[in-house]
Protein backbone atom coordinates (compact mmCIF):
# COMPACT_ATOMS: atom_id res chain seq x y z
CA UNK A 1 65.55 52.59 101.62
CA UNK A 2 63.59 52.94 104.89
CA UNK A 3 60.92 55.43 104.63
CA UNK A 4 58.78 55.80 107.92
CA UNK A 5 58.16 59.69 107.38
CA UNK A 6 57.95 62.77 104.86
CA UNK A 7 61.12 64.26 105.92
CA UNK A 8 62.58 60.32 104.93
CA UNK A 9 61.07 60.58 101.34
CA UNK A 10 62.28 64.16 100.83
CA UNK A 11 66.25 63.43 101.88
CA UNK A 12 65.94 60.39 100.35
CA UNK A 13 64.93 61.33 97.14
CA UNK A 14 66.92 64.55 96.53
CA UNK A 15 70.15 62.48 97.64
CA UNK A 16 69.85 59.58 96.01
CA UNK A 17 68.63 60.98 92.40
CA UNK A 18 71.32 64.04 93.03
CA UNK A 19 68.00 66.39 92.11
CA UNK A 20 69.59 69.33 93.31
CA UNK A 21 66.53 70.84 95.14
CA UNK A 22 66.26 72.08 98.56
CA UNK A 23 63.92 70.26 100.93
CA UNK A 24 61.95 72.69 103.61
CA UNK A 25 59.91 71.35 106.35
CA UNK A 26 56.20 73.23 106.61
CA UNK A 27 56.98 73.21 111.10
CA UNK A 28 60.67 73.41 111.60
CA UNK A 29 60.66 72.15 115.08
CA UNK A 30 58.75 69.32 113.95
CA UNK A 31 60.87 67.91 111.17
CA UNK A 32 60.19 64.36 111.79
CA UNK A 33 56.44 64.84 111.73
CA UNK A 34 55.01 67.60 109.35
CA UNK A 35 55.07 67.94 105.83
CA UNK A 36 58.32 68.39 103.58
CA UNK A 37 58.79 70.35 100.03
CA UNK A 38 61.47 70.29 97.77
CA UNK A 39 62.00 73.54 96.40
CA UNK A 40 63.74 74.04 92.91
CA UNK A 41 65.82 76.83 94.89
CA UNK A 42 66.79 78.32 97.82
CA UNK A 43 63.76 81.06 98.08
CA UNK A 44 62.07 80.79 101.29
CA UNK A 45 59.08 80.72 100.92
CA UNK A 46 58.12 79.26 97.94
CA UNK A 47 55.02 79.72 97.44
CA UNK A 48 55.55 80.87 93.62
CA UNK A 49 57.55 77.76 93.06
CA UNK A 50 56.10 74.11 91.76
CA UNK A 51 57.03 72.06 94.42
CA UNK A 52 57.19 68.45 95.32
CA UNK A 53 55.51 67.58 98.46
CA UNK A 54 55.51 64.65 100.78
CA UNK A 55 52.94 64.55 104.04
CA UNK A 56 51.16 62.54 106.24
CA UNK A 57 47.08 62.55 106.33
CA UNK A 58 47.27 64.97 109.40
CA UNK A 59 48.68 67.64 106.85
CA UNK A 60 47.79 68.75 103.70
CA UNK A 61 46.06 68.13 101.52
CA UNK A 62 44.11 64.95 103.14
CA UNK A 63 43.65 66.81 106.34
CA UNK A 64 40.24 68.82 105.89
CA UNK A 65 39.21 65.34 104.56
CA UNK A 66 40.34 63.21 107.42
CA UNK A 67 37.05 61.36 109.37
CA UNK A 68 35.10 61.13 106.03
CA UNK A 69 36.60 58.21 104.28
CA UNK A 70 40.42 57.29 105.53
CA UNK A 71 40.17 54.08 103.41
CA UNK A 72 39.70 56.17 100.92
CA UNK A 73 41.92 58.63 101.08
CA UNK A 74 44.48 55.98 102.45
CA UNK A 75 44.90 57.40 105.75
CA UNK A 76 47.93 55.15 106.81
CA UNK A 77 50.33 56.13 104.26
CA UNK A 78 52.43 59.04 102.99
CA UNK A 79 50.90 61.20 100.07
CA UNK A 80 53.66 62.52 97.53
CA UNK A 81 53.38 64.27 94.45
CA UNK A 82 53.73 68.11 92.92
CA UNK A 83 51.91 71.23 94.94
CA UNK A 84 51.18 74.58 92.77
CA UNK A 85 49.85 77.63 95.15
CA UNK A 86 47.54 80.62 94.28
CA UNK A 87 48.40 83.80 97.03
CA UNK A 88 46.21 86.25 97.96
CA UNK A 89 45.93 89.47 95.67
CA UNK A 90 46.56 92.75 97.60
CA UNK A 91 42.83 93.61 98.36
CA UNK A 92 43.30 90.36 101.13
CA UNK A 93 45.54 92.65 103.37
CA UNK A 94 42.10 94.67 104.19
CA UNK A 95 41.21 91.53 105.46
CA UNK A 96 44.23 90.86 107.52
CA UNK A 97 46.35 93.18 107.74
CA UNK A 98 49.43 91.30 108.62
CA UNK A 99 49.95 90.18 104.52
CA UNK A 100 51.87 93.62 104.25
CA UNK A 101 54.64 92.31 106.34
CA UNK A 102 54.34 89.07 104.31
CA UNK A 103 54.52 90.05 100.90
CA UNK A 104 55.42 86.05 99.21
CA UNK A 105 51.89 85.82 100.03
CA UNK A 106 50.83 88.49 97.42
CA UNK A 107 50.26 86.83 94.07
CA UNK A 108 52.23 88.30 90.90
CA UNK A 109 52.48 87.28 87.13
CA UNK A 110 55.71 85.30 88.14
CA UNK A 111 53.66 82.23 90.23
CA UNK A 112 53.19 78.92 88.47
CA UNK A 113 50.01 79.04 88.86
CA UNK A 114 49.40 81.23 86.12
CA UNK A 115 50.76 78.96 84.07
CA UNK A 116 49.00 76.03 85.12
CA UNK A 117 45.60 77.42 84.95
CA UNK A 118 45.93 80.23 82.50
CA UNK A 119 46.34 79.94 78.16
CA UNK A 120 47.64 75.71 76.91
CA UNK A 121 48.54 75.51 80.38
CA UNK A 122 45.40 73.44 81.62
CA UNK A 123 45.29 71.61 78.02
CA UNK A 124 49.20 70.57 78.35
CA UNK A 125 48.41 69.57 82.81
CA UNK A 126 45.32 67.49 81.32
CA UNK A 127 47.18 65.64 79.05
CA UNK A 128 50.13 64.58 81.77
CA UNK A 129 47.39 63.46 83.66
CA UNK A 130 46.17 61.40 81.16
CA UNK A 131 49.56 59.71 80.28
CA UNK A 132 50.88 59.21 84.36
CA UNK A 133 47.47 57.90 85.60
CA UNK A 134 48.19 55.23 82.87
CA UNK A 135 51.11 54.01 84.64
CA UNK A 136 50.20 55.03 88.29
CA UNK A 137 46.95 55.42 90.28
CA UNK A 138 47.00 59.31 90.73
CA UNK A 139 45.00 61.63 92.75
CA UNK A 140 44.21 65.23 92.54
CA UNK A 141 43.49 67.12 95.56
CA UNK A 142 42.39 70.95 95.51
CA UNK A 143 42.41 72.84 98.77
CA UNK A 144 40.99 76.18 99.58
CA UNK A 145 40.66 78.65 102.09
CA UNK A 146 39.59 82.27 103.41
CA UNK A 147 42.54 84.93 103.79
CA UNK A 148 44.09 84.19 107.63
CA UNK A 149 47.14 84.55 109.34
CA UNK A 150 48.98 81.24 108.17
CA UNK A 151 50.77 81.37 111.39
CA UNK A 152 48.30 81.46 113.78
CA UNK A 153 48.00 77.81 115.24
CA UNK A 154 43.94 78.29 115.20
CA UNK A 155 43.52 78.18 111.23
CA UNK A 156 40.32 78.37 109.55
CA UNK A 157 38.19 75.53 107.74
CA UNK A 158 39.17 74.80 104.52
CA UNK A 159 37.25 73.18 101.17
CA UNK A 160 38.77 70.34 100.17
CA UNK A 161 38.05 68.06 97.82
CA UNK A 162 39.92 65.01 95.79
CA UNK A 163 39.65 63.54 92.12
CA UNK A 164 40.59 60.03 90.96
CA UNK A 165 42.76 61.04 87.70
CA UNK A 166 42.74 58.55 84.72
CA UNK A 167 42.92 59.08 81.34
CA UNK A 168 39.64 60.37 79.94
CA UNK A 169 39.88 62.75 82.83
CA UNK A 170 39.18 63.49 86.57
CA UNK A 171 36.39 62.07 88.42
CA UNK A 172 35.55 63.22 92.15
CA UNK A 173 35.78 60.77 94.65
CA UNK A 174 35.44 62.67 97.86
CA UNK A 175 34.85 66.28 99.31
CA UNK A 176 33.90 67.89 102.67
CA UNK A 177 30.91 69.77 101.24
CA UNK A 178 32.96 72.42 101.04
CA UNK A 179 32.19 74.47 104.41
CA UNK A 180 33.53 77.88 103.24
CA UNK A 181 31.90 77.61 99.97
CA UNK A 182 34.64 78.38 97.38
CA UNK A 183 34.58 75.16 96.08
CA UNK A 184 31.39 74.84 95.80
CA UNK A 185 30.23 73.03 92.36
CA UNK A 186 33.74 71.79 91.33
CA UNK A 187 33.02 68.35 91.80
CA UNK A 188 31.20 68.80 88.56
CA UNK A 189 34.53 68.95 86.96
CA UNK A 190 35.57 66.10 84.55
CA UNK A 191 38.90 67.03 83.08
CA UNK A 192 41.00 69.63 84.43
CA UNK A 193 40.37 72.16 81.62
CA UNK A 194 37.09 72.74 82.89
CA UNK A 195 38.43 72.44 86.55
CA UNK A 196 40.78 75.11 85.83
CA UNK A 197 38.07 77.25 84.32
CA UNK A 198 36.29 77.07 87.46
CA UNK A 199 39.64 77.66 89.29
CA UNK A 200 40.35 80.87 87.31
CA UNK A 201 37.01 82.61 88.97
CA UNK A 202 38.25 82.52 92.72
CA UNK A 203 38.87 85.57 93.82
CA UNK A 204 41.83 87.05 95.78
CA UNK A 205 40.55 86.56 99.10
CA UNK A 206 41.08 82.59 98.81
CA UNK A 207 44.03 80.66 98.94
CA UNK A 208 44.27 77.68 96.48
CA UNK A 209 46.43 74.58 96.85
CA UNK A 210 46.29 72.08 94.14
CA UNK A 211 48.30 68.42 94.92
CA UNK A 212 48.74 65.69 92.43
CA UNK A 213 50.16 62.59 93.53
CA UNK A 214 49.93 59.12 95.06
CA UNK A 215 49.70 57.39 98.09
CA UNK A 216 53.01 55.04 99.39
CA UNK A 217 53.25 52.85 101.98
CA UNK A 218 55.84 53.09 104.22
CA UNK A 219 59.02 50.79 105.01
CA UNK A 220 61.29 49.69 102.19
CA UNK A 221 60.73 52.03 99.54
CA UNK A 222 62.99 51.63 95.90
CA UNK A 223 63.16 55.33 95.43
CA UNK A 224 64.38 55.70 92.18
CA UNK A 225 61.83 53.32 90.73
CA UNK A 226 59.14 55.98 92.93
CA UNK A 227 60.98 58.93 91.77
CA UNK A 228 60.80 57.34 88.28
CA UNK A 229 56.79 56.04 88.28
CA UNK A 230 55.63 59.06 89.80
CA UNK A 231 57.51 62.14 90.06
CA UNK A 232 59.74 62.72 87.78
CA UNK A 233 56.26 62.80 85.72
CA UNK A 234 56.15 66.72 87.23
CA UNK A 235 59.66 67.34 86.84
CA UNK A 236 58.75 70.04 83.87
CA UNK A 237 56.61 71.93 86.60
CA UNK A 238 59.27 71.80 89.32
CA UNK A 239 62.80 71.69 88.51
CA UNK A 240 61.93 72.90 84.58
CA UNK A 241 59.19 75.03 85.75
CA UNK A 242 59.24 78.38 83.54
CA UNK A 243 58.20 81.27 85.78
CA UNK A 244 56.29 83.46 83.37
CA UNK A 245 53.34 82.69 81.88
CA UNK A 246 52.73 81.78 78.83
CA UNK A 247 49.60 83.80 78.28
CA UNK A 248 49.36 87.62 79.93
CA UNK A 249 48.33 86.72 83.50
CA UNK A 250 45.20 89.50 84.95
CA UNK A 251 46.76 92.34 87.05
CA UNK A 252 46.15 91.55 90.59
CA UNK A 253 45.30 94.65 92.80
């Protein structure tokens, strides 16, 4: 298959490996050039959900880290891999107001991410790591940023910062020195047990994107050996994804 875009990848993928899932563009009137999701339903949005996630370097989560390194962060092709989201607790609406119209935004014990960074979560994530990056060069990208209106076209600076997975651990290639300061110190992180200790600590006035993928070139593209290598590595935390957590998640206020 020809794959020149996200949107390409997405379609492609669901169709041909009959995944079920529900691809959503991030700009709707800019399907051709944004970033795609598949969603393991038809909840819009998502943000609760494990996702898969296919985007150019302009998007997340290589954007706040575009200019520093592009050979690094392989500018020229399409990152794809599995996105987990921490929301914003309720004290963020003090902040801006606006979250009380949006209430997906609002964190609750039902998001993956409390199962990804919360009780064997991290231990069972580290270990996938481990095993995939055997097979596959993987990357591990953790985004942050300060409560905002995630529609207004002026958005804020963001920390960003991504690990080289293998399988001892996670080792931290490149960050942006982490302008809004949340981030700061989690390039000391080796494995992500400890990354998701440090993760645990940010409070509810951040937003927290984590990505783990890889980088693919676009053109002729075998997708099922793709879907096969890389993805379906995540398929437990997107299409088998349990919703509660495993261990009691902290009550958000």
């Amino acid at each position: 298959m020809i794959v020149d875009s996200p949107r390409d990848l997405a379609y492609g993928i669901n169709k041909q490996l009959r995944l079920g899932l529900t691809p959503r563009p991030w700009q709707l009137y800019e399907p051709t050039d944004t970033l795609w999701w598949l969603v393991p339903c038809t909840d819009w949005p998502a943000y609760r959900h494990g996702k898969f996630v296919f985007s150019l370097a302009k998007d997340s989560p290589r954007k706040a880290l575009l200019g520093l390194n592009d050979s690094m962060i392989k500018a020229d092709k399409i990152f794809a891999g599995l996105n987990v989201e921490k929301g914003y607790g309720h004290v963020a609406t003090q902040v801006d107001t606006t979250l009380k119209r949006k209430p997906a935004q609002i964190i609750d014990n039902d998001w993956l991410w409390f199962t990804l960074v919360e009780g064997n979560g991290p231990t069972r994530f580290g270990k996938l790591l481990a095993a995939a990056s055997a097979l596959e060069t993987l990357y591990l990208y953790v985004v942050s940023s300060y409560v905002h209106d995630r529609e207004n076209p002026v958005q804020p600076e963001r920390d960003a910062i991504m690990f080289s997975c293998h399988s001892a651990g996670i080792n931290a290639d490149l960050h942006n020195h982490f302008p809004v300061g949340v981030l700061r110190g989690i390039h000391k992180a080796t494995n992500f047990v400890t990354l998701a200790d440090r993760l645990r600590t940010i409070d509810d006035y951040h937003w927290v994107d984590i990505y783990v993928g890889t980088h693919l070139g676009k053109g002729n593209v075998d997708i099922n050996k793709f879907y096969q290598r890389v993805l379906s590595k995540f398929n437990e935390w997107v299409i088998e994804a349990p919703l509660k957590v495993q261990s009691k998640a902290p009550t958000r206020k």
